[in-house]
N, C-alpha and C. Protein backbone atom coordinates (compact mmCIF):
# COMPACT_ATOMS: atom_id res chain seq x y z
N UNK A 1 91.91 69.42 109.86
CA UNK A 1 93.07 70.28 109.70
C UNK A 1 92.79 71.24 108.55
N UNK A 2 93.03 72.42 108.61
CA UNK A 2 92.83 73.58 107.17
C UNK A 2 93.98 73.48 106.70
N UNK A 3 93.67 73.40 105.52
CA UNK A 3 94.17 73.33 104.19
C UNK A 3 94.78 74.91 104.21
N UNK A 4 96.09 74.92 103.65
CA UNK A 4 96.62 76.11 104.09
C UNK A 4 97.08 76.23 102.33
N UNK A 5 97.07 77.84 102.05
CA UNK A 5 97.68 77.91 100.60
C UNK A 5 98.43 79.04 100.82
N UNK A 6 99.85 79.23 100.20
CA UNK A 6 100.34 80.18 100.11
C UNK A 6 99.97 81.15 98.64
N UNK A 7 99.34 82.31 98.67
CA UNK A 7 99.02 82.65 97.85
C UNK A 7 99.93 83.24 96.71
N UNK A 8 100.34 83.14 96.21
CA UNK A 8 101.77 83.40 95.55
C UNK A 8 101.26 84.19 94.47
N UNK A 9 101.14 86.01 94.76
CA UNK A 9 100.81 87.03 94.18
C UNK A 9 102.11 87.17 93.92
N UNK A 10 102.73 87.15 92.57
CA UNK A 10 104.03 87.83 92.93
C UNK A 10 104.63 88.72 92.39
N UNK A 11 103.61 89.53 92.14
CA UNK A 11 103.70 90.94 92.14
C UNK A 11 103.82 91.46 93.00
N UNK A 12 103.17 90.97 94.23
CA UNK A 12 103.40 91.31 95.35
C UNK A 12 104.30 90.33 96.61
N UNK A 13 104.96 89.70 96.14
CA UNK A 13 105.63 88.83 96.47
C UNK A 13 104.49 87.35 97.10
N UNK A 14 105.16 87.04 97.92
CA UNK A 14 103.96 86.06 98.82
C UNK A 14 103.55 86.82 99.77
N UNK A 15 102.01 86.53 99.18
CA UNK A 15 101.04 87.36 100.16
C UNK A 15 100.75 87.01 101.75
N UNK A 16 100.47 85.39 101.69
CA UNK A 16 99.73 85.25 102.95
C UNK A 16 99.23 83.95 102.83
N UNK A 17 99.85 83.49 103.61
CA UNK A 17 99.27 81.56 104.11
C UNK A 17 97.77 81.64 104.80
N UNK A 18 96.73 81.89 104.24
CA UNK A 18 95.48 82.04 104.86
C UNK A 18 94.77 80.56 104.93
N UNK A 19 94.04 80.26 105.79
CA UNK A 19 93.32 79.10 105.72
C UNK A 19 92.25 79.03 104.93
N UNK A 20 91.71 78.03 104.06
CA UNK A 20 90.87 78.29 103.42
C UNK A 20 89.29 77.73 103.96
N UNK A 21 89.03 77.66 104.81
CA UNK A 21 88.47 76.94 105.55
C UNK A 21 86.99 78.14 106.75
N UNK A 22 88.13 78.84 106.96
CA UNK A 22 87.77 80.30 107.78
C UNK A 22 88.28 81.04 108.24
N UNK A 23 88.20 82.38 108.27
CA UNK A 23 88.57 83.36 108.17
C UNK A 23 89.72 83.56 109.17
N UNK A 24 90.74 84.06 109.04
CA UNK A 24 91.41 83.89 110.86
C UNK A 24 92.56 85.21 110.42
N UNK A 25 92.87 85.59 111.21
CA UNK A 25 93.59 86.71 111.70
C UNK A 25 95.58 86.54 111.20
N UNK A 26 96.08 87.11 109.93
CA UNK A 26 97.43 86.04 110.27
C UNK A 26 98.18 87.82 109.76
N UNK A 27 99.28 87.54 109.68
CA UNK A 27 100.32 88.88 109.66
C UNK A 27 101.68 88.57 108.97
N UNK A 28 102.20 88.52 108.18
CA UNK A 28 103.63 88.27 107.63
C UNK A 28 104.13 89.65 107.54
N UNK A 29 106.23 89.32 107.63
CA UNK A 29 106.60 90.24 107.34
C UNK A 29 107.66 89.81 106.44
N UNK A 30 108.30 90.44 105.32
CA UNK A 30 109.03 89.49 104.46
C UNK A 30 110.49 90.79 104.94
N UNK A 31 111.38 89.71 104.81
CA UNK A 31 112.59 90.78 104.48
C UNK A 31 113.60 89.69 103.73
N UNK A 32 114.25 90.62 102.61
CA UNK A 32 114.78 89.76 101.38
C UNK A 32 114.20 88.73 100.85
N UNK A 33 114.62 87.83 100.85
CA UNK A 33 113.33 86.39 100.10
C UNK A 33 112.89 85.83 101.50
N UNK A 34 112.82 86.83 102.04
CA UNK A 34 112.10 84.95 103.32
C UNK A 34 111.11 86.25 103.98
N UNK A 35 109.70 85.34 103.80
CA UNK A 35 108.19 85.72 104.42
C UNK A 35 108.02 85.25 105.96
N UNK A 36 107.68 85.72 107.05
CA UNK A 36 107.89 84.92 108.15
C UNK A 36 106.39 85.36 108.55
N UNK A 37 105.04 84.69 108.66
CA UNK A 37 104.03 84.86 109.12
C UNK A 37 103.89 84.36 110.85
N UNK A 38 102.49 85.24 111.38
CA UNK A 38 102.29 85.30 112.80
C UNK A 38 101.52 83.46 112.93
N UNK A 39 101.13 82.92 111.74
CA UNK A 39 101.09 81.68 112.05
C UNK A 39 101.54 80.48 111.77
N UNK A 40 103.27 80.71 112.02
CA UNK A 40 104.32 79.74 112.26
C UNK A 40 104.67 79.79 110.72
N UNK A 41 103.99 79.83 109.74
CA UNK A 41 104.81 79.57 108.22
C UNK A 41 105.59 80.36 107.99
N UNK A 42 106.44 79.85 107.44
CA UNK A 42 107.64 80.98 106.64
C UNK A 42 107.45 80.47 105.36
N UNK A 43 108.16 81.33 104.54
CA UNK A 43 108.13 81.17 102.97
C UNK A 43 109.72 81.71 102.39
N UNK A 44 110.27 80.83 101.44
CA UNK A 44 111.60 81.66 101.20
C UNK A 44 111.27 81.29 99.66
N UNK A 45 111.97 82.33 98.95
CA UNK A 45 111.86 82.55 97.04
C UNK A 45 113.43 82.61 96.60
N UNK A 46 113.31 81.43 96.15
CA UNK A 46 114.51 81.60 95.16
C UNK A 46 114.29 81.43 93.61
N UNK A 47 114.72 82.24 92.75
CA UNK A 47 114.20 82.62 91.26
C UNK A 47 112.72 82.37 91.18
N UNK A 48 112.56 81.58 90.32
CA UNK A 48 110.72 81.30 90.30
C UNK A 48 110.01 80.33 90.96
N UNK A 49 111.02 80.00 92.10
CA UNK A 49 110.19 79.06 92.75
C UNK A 49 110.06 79.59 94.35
N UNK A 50 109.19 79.61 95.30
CA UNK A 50 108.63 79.66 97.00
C UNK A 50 108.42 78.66 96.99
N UNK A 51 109.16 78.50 98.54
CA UNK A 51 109.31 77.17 99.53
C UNK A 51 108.59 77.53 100.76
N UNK A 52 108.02 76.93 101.04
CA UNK A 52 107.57 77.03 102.76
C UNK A 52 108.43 75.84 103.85
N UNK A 53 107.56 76.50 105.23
CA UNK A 53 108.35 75.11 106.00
C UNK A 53 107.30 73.78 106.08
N UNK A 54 107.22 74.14 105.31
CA UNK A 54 106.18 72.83 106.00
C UNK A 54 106.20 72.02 104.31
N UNK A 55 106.96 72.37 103.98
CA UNK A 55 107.01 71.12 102.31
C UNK A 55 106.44 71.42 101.47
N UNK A 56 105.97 72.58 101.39
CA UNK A 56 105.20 72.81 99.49
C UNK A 56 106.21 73.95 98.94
N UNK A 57 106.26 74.22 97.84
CA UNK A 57 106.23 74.94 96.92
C UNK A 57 105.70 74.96 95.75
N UNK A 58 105.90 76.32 95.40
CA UNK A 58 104.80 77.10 94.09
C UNK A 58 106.15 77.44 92.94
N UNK A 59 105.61 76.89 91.80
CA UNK A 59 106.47 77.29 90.88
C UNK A 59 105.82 78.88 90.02
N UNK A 60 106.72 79.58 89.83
CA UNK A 60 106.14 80.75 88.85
C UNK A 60 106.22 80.85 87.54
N UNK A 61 105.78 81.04 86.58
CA UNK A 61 106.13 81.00 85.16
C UNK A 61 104.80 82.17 84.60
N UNK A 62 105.51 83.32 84.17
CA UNK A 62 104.50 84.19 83.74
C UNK A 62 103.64 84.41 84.98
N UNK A 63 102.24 84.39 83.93
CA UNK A 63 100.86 84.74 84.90
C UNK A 63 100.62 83.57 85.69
N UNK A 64 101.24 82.82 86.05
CA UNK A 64 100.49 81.52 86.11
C UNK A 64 101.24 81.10 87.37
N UNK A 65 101.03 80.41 88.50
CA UNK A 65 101.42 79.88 89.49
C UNK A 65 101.37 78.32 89.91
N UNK A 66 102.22 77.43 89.88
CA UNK A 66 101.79 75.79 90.02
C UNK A 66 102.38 75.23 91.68
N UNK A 67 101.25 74.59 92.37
CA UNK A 67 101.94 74.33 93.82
C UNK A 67 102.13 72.82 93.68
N UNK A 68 102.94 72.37 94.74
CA UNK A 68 103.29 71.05 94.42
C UNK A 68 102.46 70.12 95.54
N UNK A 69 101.21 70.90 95.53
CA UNK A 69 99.64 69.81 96.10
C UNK A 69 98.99 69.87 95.17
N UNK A 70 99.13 70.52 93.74
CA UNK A 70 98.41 70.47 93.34
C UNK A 70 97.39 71.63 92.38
N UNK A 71 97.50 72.76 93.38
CA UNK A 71 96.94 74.11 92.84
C UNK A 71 97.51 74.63 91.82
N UNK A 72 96.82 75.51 91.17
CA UNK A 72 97.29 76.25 90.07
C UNK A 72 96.75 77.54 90.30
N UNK A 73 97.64 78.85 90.26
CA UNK A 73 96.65 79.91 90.18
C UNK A 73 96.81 80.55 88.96
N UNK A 74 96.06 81.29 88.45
CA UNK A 74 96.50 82.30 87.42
C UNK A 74 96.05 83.63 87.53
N UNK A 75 96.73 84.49 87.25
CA UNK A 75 96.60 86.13 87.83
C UNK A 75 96.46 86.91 86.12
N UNK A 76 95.21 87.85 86.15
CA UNK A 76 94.67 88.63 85.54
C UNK A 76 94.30 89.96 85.70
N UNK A 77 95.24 90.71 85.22
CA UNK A 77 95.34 92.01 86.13
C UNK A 77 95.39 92.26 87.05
N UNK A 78 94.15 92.60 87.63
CA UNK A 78 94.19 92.58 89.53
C UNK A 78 93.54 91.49 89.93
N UNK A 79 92.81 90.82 89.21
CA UNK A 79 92.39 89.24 89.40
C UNK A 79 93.42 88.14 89.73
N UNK A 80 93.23 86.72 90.77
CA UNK A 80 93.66 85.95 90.60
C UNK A 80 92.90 84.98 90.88
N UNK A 81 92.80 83.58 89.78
CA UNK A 81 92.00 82.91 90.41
C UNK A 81 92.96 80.93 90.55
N UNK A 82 92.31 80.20 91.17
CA UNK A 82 92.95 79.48 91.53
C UNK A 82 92.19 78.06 90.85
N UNK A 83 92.64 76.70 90.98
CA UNK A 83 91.84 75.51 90.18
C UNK A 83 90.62 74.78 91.14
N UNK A 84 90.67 75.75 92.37
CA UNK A 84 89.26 75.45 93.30
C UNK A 84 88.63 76.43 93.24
N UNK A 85 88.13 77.29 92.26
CA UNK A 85 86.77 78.06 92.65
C UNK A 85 87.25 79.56 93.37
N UNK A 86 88.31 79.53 94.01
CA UNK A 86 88.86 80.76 94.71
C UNK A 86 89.17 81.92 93.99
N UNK A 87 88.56 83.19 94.27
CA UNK A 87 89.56 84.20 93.31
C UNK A 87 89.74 85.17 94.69
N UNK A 88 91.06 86.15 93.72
CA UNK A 88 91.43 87.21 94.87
C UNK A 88 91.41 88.81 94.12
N UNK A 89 91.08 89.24 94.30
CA UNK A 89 90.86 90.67 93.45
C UNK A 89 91.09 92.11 94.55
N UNK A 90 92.62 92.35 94.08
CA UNK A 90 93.83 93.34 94.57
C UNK A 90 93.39 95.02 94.08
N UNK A 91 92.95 95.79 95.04
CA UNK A 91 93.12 96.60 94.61
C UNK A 91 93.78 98.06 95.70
N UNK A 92 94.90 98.56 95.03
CA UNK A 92 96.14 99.01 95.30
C UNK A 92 96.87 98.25 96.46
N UNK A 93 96.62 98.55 98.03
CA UNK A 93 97.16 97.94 98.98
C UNK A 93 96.67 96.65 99.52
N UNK A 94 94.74 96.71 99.14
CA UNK A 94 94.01 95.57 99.65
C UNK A 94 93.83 94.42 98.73
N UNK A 95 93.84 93.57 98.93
CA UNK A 95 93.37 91.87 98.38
C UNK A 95 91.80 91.26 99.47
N UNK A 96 91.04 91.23 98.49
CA UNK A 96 90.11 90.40 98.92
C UNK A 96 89.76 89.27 98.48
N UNK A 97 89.24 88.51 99.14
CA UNK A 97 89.43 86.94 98.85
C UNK A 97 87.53 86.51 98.21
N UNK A 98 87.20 85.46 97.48
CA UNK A 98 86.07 84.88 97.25
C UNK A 98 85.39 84.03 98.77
N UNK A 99 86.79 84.02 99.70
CA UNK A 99 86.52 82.89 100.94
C UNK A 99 86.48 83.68 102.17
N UNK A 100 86.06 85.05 102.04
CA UNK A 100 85.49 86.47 102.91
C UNK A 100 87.04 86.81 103.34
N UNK A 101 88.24 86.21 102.83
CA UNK A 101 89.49 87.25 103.49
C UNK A 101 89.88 88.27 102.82
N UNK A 102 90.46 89.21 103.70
CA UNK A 102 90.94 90.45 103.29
C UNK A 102 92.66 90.46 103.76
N UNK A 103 93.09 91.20 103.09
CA UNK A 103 94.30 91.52 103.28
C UNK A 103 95.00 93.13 102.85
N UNK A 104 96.00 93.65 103.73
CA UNK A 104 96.13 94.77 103.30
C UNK A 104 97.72 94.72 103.78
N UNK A 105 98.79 95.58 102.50
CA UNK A 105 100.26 95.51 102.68
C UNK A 105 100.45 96.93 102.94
N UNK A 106 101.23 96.99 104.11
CA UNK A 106 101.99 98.36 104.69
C UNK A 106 103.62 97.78 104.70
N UNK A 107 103.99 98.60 103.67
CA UNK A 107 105.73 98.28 103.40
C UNK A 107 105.94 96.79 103.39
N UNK A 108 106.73 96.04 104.12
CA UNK A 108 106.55 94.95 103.99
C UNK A 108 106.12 93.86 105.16
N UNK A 109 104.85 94.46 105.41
CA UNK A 109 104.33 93.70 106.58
C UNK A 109 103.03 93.59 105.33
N UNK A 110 102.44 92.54 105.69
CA UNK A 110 100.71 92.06 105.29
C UNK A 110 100.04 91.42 105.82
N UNK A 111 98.80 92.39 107.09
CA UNK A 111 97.73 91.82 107.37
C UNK A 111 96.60 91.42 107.15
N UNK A 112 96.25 89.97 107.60
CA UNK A 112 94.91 89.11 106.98
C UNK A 112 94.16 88.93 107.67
N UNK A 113 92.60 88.81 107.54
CA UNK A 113 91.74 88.24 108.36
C UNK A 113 90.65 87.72 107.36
């Protein structure tokens, strides 16, 4: 089963439940606090914390991001990196990943592969 992370840019709100595993094709569109991706996850934000459906959430505090499996990310300018080795490095619309994904936000849709 892939290990799924919500990437919780939230500068850019929640980016994208990508698998970390391999590369795959996914699409969210957020309107108000709730993220609804093309592969079944949703995500909803209330103050500093995102919930998904499937039982995790990410707490926010500052630069720093904590999920409740475990992850930690921390974001550095356009850098973000995570407590497995992962970084994501944003620049203007695109996010690229250390794990070959890309991502790119048009208003509030964001496609991944």
């Amino acid at each position: 089963m892939n290990r799924f992370i919500g990437v919780a840019l939230l500068g850019l709100g929640v980016l994208a439940a990508l698998p970390t595993s391999a590369p795959a094709q996914v699409s969210c569109q957020t309107f108000g606090n709730s993220t609804y991706c093309s592969n079944g996850q949703s995500f909803q934000q209330y103050g500093n914390t995102t919930y998904d459906n499937r039982g995790n959430s990410w707490q926010h505090y500052g630069n720093s991001t904590y999920g409740s499996d475990g992850t930690s990310y921390q974001r550095y300018g356009n850098s973000t990196y995570d407590n497995q080795g992962n970084s994501w490095q944003q620049y203007g619309n695109s996010t690229y990943g250390s794990n070959g994904t890309s991502c790119q936000r048009y208003g509030s849709s964001v496609f991944c592969q």
